[in-house]
PDB file of N, CA and C in Angstrom:
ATOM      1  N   UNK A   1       0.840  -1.185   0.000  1.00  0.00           N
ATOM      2  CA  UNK A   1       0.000   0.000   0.000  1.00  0.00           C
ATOM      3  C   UNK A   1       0.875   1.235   0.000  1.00  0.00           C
ATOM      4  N   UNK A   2       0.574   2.167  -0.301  1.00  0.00           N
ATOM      5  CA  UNK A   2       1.306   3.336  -0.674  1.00  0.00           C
ATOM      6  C   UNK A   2       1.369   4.316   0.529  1.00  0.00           C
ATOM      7  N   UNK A   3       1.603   5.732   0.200  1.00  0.00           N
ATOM      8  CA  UNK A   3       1.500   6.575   1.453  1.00  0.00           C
ATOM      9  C   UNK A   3       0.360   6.886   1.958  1.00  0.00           C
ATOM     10  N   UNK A   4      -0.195   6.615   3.462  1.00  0.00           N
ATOM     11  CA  UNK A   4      -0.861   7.758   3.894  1.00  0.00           C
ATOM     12  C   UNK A   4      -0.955   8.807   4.167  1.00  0.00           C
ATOM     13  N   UNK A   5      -1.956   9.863   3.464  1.00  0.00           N
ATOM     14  CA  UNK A   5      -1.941  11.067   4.036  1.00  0.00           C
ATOM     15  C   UNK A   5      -2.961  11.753   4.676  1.00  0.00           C
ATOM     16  N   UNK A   6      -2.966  12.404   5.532  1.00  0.00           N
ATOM     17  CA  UNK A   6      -4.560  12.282   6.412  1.00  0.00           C
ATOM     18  C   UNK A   6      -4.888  13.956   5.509  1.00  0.00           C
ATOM     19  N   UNK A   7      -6.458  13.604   5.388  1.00  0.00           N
ATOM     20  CA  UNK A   7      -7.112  14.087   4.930  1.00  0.00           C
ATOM     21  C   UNK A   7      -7.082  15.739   4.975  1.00  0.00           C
ATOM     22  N   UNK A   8      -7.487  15.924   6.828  1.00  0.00           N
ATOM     23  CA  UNK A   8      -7.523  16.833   7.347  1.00  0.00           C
ATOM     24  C   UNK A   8      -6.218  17.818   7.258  1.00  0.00           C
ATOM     25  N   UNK A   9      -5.293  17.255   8.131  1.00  0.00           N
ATOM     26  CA  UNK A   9      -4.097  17.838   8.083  1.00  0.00           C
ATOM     27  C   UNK A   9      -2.573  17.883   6.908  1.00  0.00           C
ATOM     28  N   UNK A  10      -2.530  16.698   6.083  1.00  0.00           N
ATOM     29  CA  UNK A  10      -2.015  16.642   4.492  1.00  0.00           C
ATOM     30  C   UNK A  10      -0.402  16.236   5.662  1.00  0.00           C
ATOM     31  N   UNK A  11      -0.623  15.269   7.220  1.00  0.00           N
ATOM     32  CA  UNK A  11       0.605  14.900   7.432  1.00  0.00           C
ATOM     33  C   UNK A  11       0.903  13.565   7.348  1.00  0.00           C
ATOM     34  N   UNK A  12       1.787  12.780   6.857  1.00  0.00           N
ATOM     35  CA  UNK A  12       1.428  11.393   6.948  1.00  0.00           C
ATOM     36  C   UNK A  12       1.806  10.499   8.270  1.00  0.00           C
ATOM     37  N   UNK A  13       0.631   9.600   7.817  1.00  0.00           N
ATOM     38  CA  UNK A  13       0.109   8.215   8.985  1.00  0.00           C
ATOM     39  C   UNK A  13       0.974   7.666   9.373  1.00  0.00           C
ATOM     40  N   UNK A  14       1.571   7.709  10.432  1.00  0.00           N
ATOM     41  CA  UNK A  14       2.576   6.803  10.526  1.00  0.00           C
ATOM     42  C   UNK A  14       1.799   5.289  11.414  1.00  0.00           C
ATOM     43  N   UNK A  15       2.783   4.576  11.113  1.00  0.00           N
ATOM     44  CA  UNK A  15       1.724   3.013  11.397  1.00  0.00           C
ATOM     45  C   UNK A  15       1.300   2.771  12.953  1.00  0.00           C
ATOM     46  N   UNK A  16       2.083   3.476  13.832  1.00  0.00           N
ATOM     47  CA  UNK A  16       1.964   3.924  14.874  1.00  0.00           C
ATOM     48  C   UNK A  16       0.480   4.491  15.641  1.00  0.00           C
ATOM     49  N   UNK A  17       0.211   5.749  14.505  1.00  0.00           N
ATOM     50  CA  UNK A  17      -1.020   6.679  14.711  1.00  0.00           C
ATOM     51  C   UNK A  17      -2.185   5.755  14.590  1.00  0.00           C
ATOM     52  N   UNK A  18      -2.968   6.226  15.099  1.00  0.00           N
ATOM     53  CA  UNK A  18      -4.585   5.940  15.379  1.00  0.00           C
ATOM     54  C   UNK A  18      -5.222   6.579  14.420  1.00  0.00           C
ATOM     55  N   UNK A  19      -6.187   5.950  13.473  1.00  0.00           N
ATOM     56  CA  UNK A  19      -6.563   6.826  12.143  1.00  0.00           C
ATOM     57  C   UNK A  19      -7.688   5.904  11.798  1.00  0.00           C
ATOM     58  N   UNK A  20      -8.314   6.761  10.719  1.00  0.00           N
ATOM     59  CA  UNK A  20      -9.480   6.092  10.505  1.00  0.00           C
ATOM     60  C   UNK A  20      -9.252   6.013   9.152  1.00  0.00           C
ATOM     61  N   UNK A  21      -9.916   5.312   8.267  1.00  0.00           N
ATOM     62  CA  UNK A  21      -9.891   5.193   6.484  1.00  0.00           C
ATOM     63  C   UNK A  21     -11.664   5.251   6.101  1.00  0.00           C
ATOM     64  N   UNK A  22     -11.804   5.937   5.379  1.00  0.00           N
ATOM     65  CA  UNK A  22     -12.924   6.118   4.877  1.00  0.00           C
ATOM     66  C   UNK A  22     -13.198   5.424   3.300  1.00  0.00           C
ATOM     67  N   UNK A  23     -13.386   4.504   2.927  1.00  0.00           N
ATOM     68  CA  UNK A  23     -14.120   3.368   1.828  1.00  0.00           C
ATOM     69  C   UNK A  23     -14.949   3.797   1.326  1.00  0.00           C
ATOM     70  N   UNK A  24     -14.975   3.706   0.005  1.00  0.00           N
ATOM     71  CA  UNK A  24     -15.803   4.140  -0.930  1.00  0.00           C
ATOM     72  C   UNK A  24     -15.899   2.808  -2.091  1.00  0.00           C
ATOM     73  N   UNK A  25     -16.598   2.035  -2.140  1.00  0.00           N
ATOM     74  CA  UNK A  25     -16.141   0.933  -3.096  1.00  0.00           C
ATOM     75  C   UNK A  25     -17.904   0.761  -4.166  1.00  0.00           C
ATOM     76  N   UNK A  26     -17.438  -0.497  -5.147  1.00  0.00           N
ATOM     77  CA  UNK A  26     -18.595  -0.687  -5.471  1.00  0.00           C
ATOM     78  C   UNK A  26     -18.475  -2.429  -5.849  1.00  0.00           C
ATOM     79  N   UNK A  27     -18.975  -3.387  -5.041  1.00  0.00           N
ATOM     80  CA  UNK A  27     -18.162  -4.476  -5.206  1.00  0.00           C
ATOM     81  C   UNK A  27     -17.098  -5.329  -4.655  1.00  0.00           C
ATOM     82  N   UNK A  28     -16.089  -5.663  -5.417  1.00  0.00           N
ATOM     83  CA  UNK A  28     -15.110  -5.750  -5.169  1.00  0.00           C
ATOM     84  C   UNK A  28     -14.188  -4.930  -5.757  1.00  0.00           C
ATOM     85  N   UNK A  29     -14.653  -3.253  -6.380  1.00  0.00           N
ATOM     86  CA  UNK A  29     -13.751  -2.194  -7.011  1.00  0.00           C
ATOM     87  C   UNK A  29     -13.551  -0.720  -5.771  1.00  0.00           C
ATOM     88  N   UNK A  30     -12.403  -0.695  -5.745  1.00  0.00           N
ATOM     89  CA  UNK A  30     -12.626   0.133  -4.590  1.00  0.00           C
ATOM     90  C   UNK A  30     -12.284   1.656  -5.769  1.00  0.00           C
ATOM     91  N   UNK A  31     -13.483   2.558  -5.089  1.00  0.00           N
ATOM     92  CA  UNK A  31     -13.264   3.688  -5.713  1.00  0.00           C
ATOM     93  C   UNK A  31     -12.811   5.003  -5.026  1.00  0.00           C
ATOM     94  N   UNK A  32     -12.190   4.822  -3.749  1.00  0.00           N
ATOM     95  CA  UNK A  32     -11.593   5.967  -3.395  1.00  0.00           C
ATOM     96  C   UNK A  32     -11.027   5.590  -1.808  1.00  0.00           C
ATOM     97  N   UNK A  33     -10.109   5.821  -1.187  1.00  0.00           N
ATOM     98  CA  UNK A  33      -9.906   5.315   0.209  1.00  0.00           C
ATOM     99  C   UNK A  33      -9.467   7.060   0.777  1.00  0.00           C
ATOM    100  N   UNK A  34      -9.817   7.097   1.929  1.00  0.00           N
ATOM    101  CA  UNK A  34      -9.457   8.624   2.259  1.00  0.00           C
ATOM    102  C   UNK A  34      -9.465   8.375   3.892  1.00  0.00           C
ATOM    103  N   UNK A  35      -8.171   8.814   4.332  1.00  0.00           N
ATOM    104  CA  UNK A  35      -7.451   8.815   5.990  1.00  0.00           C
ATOM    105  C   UNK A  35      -7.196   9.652   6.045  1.00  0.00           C
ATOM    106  N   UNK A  36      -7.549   9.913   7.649  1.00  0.00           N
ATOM    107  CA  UNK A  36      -7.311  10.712   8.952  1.00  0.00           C
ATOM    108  C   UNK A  36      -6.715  10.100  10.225  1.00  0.00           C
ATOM    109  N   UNK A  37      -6.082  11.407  10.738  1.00  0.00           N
ATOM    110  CA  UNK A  37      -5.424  10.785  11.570  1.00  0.00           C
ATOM    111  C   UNK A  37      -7.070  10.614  12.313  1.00  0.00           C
ATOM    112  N   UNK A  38      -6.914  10.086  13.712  1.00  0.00           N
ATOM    113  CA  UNK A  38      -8.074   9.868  14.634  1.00  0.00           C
ATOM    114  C   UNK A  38      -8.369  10.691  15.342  1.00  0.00           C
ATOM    115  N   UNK A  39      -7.989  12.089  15.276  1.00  0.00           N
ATOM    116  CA  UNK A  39      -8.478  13.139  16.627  1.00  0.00           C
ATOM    117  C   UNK A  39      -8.353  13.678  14.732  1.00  0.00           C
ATOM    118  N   UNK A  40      -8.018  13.930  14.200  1.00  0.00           N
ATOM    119  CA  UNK A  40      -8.168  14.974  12.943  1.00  0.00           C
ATOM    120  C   UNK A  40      -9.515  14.688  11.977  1.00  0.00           C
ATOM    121  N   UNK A  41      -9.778  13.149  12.443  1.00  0.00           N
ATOM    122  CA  UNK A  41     -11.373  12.413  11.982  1.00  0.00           C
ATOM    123  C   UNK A  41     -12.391  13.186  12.662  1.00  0.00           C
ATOM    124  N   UNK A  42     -12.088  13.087  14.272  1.00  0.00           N
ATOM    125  CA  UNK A  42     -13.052  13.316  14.995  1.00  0.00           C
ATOM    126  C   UNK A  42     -13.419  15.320  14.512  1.00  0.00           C
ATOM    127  N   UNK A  43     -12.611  16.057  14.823  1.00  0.00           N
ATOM    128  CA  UNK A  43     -12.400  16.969  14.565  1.00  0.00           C
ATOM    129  C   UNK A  43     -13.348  17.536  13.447  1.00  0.00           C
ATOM    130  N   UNK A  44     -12.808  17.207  11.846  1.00  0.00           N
ATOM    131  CA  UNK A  44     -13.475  17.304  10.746  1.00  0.00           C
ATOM    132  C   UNK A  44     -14.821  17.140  11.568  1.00  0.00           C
ATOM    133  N   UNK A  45     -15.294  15.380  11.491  1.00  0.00           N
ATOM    134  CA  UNK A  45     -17.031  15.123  12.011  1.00  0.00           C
ATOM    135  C   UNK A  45     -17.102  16.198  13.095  1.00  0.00           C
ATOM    136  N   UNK A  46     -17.033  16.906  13.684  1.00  0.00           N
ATOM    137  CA  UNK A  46     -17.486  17.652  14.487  1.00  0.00           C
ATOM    138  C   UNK A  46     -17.619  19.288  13.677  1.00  0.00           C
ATOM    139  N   UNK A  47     -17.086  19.762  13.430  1.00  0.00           N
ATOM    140  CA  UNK A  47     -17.111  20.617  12.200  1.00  0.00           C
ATOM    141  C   UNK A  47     -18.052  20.513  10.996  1.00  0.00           C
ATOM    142  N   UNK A  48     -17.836  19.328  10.156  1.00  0.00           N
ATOM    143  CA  UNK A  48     -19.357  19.200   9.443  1.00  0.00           C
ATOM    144  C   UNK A  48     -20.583  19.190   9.899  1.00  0.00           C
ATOM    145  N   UNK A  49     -21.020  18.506  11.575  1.00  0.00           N
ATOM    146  CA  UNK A  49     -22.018  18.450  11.921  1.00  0.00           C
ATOM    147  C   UNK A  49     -22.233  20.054  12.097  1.00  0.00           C
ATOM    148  N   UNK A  50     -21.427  20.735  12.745  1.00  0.00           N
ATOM    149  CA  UNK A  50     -21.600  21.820  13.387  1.00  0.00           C
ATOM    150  C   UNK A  50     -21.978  23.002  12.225  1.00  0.00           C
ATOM    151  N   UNK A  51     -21.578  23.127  11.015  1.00  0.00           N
ATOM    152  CA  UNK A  51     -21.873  23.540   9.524  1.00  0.00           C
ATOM    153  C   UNK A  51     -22.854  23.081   9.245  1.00  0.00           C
ATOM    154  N   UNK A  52     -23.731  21.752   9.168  1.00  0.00           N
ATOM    155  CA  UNK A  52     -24.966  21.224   8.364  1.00  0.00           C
ATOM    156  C   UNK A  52     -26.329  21.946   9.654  1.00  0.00           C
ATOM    157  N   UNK A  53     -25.536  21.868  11.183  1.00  0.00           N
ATOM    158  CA  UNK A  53     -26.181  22.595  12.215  1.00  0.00           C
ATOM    159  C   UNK A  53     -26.622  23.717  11.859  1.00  0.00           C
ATOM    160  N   UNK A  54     -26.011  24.680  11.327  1.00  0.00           N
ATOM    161  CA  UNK A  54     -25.908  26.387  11.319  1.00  0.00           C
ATOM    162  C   UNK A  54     -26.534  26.416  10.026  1.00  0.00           C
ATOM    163  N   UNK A  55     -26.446  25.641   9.006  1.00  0.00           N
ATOM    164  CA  UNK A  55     -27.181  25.818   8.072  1.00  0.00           C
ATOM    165  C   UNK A  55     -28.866  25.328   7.735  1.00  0.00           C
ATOM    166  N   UNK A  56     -28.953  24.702   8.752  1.00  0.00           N
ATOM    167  CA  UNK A  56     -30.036  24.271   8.969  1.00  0.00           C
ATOM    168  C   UNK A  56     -31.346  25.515   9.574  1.00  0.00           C
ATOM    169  N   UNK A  57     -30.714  25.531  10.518  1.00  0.00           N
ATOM    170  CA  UNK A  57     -30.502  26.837  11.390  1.00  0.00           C
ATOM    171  C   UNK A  57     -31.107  28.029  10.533  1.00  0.00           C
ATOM    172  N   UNK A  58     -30.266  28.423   9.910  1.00  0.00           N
ATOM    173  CA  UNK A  58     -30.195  29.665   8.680  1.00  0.00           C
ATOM    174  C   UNK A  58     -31.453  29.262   7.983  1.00  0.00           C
ATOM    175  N   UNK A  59     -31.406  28.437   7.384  1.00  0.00           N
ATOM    176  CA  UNK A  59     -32.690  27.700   6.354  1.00  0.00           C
ATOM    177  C   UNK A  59     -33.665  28.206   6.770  1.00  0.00           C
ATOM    178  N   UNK A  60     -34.191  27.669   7.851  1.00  0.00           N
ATOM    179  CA  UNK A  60     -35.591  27.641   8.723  1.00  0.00           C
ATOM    180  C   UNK A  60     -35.710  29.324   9.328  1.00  0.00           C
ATOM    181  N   UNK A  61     -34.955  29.824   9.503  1.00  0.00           N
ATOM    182  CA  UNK A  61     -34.907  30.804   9.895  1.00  0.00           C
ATOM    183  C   UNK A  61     -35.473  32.050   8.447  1.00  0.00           C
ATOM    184  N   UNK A  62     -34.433  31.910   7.885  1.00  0.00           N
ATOM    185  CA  UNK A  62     -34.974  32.164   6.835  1.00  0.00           C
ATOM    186  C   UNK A  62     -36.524  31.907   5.863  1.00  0.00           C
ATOM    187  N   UNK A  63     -36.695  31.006   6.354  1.00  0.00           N
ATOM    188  CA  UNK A  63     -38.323  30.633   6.070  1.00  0.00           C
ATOM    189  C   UNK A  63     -39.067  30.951   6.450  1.00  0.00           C
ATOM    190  N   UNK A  64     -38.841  31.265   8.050  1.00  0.00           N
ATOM    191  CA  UNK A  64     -39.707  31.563   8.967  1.00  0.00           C
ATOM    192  C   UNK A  64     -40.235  32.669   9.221  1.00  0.00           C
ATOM    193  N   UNK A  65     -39.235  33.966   8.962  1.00  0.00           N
ATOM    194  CA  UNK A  65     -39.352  35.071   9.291  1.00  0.00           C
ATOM    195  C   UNK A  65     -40.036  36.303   8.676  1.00  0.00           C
ATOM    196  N   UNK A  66     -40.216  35.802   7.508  1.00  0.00           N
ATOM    197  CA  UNK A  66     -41.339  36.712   6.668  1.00  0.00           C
ATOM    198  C   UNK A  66     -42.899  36.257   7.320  1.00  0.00           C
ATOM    199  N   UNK A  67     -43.010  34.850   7.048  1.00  0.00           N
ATOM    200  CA  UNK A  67     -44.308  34.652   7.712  1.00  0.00           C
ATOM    201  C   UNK A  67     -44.710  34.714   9.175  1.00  0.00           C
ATOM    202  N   UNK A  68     -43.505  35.153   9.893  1.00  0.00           N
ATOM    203  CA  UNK A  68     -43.698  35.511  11.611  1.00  0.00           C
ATOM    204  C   UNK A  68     -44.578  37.398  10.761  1.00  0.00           C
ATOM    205  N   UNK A  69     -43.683  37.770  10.599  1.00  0.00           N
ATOM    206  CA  UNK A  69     -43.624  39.101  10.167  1.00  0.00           C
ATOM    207  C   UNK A  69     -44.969  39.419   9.577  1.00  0.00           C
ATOM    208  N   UNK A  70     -45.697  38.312   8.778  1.00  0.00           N
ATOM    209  CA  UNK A  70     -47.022  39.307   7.957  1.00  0.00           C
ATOM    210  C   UNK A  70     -48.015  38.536   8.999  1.00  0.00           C
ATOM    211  N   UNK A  71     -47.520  37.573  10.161  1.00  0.00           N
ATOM    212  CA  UNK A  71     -48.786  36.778  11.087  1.00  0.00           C
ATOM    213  C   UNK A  71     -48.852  38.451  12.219  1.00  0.00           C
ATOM    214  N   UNK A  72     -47.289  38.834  12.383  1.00  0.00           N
ATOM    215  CA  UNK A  72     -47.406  40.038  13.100  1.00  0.00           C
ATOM    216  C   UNK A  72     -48.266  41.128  12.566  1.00  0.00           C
ATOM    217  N   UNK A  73     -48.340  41.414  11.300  1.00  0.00           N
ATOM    218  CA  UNK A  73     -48.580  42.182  10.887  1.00  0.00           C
ATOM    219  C   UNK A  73     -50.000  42.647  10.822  1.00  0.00           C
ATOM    220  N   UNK A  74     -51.081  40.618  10.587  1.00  0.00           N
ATOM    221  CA  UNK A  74     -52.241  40.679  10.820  1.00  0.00           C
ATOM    222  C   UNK A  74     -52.384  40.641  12.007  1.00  0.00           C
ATOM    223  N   UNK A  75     -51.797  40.645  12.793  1.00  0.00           N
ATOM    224  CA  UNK A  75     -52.543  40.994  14.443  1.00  0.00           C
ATOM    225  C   UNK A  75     -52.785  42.222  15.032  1.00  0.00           C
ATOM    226  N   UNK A  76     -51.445  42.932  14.485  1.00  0.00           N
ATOM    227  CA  UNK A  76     -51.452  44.780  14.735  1.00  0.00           C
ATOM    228  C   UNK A  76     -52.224  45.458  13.999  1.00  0.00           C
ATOM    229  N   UNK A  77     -53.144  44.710  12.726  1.00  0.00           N
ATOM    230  CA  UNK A  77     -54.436  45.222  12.410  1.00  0.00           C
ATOM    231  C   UNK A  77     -55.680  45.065  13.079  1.00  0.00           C
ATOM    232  N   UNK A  78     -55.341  43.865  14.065  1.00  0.00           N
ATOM    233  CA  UNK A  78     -56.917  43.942  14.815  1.00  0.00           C
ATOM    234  C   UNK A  78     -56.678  45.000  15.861  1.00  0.00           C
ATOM    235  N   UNK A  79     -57.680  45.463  16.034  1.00  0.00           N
ATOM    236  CA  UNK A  79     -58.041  46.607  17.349  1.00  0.00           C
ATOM    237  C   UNK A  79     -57.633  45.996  18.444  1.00  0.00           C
ATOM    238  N   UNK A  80     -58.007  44.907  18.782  1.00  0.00           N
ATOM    239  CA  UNK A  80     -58.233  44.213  19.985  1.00  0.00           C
ATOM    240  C   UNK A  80     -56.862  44.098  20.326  1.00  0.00           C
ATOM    241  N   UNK A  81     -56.091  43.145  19.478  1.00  0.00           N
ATOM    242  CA  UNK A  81     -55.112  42.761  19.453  1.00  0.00           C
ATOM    243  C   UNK A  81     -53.846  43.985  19.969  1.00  0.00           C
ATOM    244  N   UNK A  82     -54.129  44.902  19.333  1.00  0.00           N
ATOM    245  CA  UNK A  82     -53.343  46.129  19.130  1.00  0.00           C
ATOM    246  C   UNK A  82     -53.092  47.048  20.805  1.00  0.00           C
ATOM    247  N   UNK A  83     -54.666  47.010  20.992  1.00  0.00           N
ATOM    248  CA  UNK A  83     -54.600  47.432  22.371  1.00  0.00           C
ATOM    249  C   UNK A  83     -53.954  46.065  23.618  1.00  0.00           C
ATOM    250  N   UNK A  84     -53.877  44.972  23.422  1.00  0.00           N
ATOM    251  CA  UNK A  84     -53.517  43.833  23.446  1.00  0.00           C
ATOM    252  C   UNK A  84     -51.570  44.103  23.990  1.00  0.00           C
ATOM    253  N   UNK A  85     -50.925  44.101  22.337  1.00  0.00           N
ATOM    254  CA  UNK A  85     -50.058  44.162  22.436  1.00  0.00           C
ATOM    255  C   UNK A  85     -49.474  46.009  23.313  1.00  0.00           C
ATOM    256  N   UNK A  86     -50.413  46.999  23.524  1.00  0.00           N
ATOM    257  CA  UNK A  86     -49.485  48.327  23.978  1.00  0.00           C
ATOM    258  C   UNK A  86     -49.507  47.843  25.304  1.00  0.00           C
ATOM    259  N   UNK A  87     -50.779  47.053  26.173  1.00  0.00           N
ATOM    260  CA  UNK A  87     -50.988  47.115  27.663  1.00  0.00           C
ATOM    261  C   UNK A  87     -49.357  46.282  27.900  1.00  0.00           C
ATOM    262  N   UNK A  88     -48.913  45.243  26.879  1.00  0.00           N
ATOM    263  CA  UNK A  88     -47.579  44.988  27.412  1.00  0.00           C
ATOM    264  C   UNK A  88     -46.386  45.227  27.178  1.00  0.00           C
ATOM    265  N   UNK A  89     -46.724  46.825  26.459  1.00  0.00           N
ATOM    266  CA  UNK A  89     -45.170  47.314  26.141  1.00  0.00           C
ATOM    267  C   UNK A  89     -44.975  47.182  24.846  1.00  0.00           C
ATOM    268  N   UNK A  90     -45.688  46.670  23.866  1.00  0.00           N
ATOM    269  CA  UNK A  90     -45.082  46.185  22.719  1.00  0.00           C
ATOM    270  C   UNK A  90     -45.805  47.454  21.392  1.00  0.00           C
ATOM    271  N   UNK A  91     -45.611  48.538  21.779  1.00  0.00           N
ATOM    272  CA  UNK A  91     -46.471  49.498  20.953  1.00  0.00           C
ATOM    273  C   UNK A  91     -45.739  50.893  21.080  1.00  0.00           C
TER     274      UNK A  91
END
């Protein structure tokens, strides 16, 4: 087998290190092998989760906030409502 080089950091594996290999095959054809060291694995996965987190995040947020905004908007047209929202400050 040839050199390892970990993914994350571009230092190589020594046989020593604790590392993970990531497999990609189809079969018995392997179509891509990709290592990390084992705290530079963990690392990355913690980082992607934490990115697919924030973007998730953003998404919904983004979705959300126009239709908070015109639900606000029909409430500060009712009378009721209106006097509603000043008795608690919000006017």
């Amino acid at each position: 087998m040839g050199r390892k080089i970990c993914e994350r950091c571009k230092k190589k594996i020594l046989p020593k290190d604790k590392a993970v290999l990531l497999k990609t095959f189809i079969g018995e054809k392997d179509l891509e092998n990709v290592y990390w060291h084992f705290q530079c694995y963990l690392d990355w996965r913690d980082e992607s989760l934490n990115n697919r987190a924030k973007k998730i995040y953003n998404d919904t947020m983004t979705a959300i906030i126009p239709k908070f905004k015109d639900m606000l908007g029909n409430l500060t047209n009712n009378e009721e409502t209106k006097g509603n929202l000043l008795q608690l400050g919000f006017g």
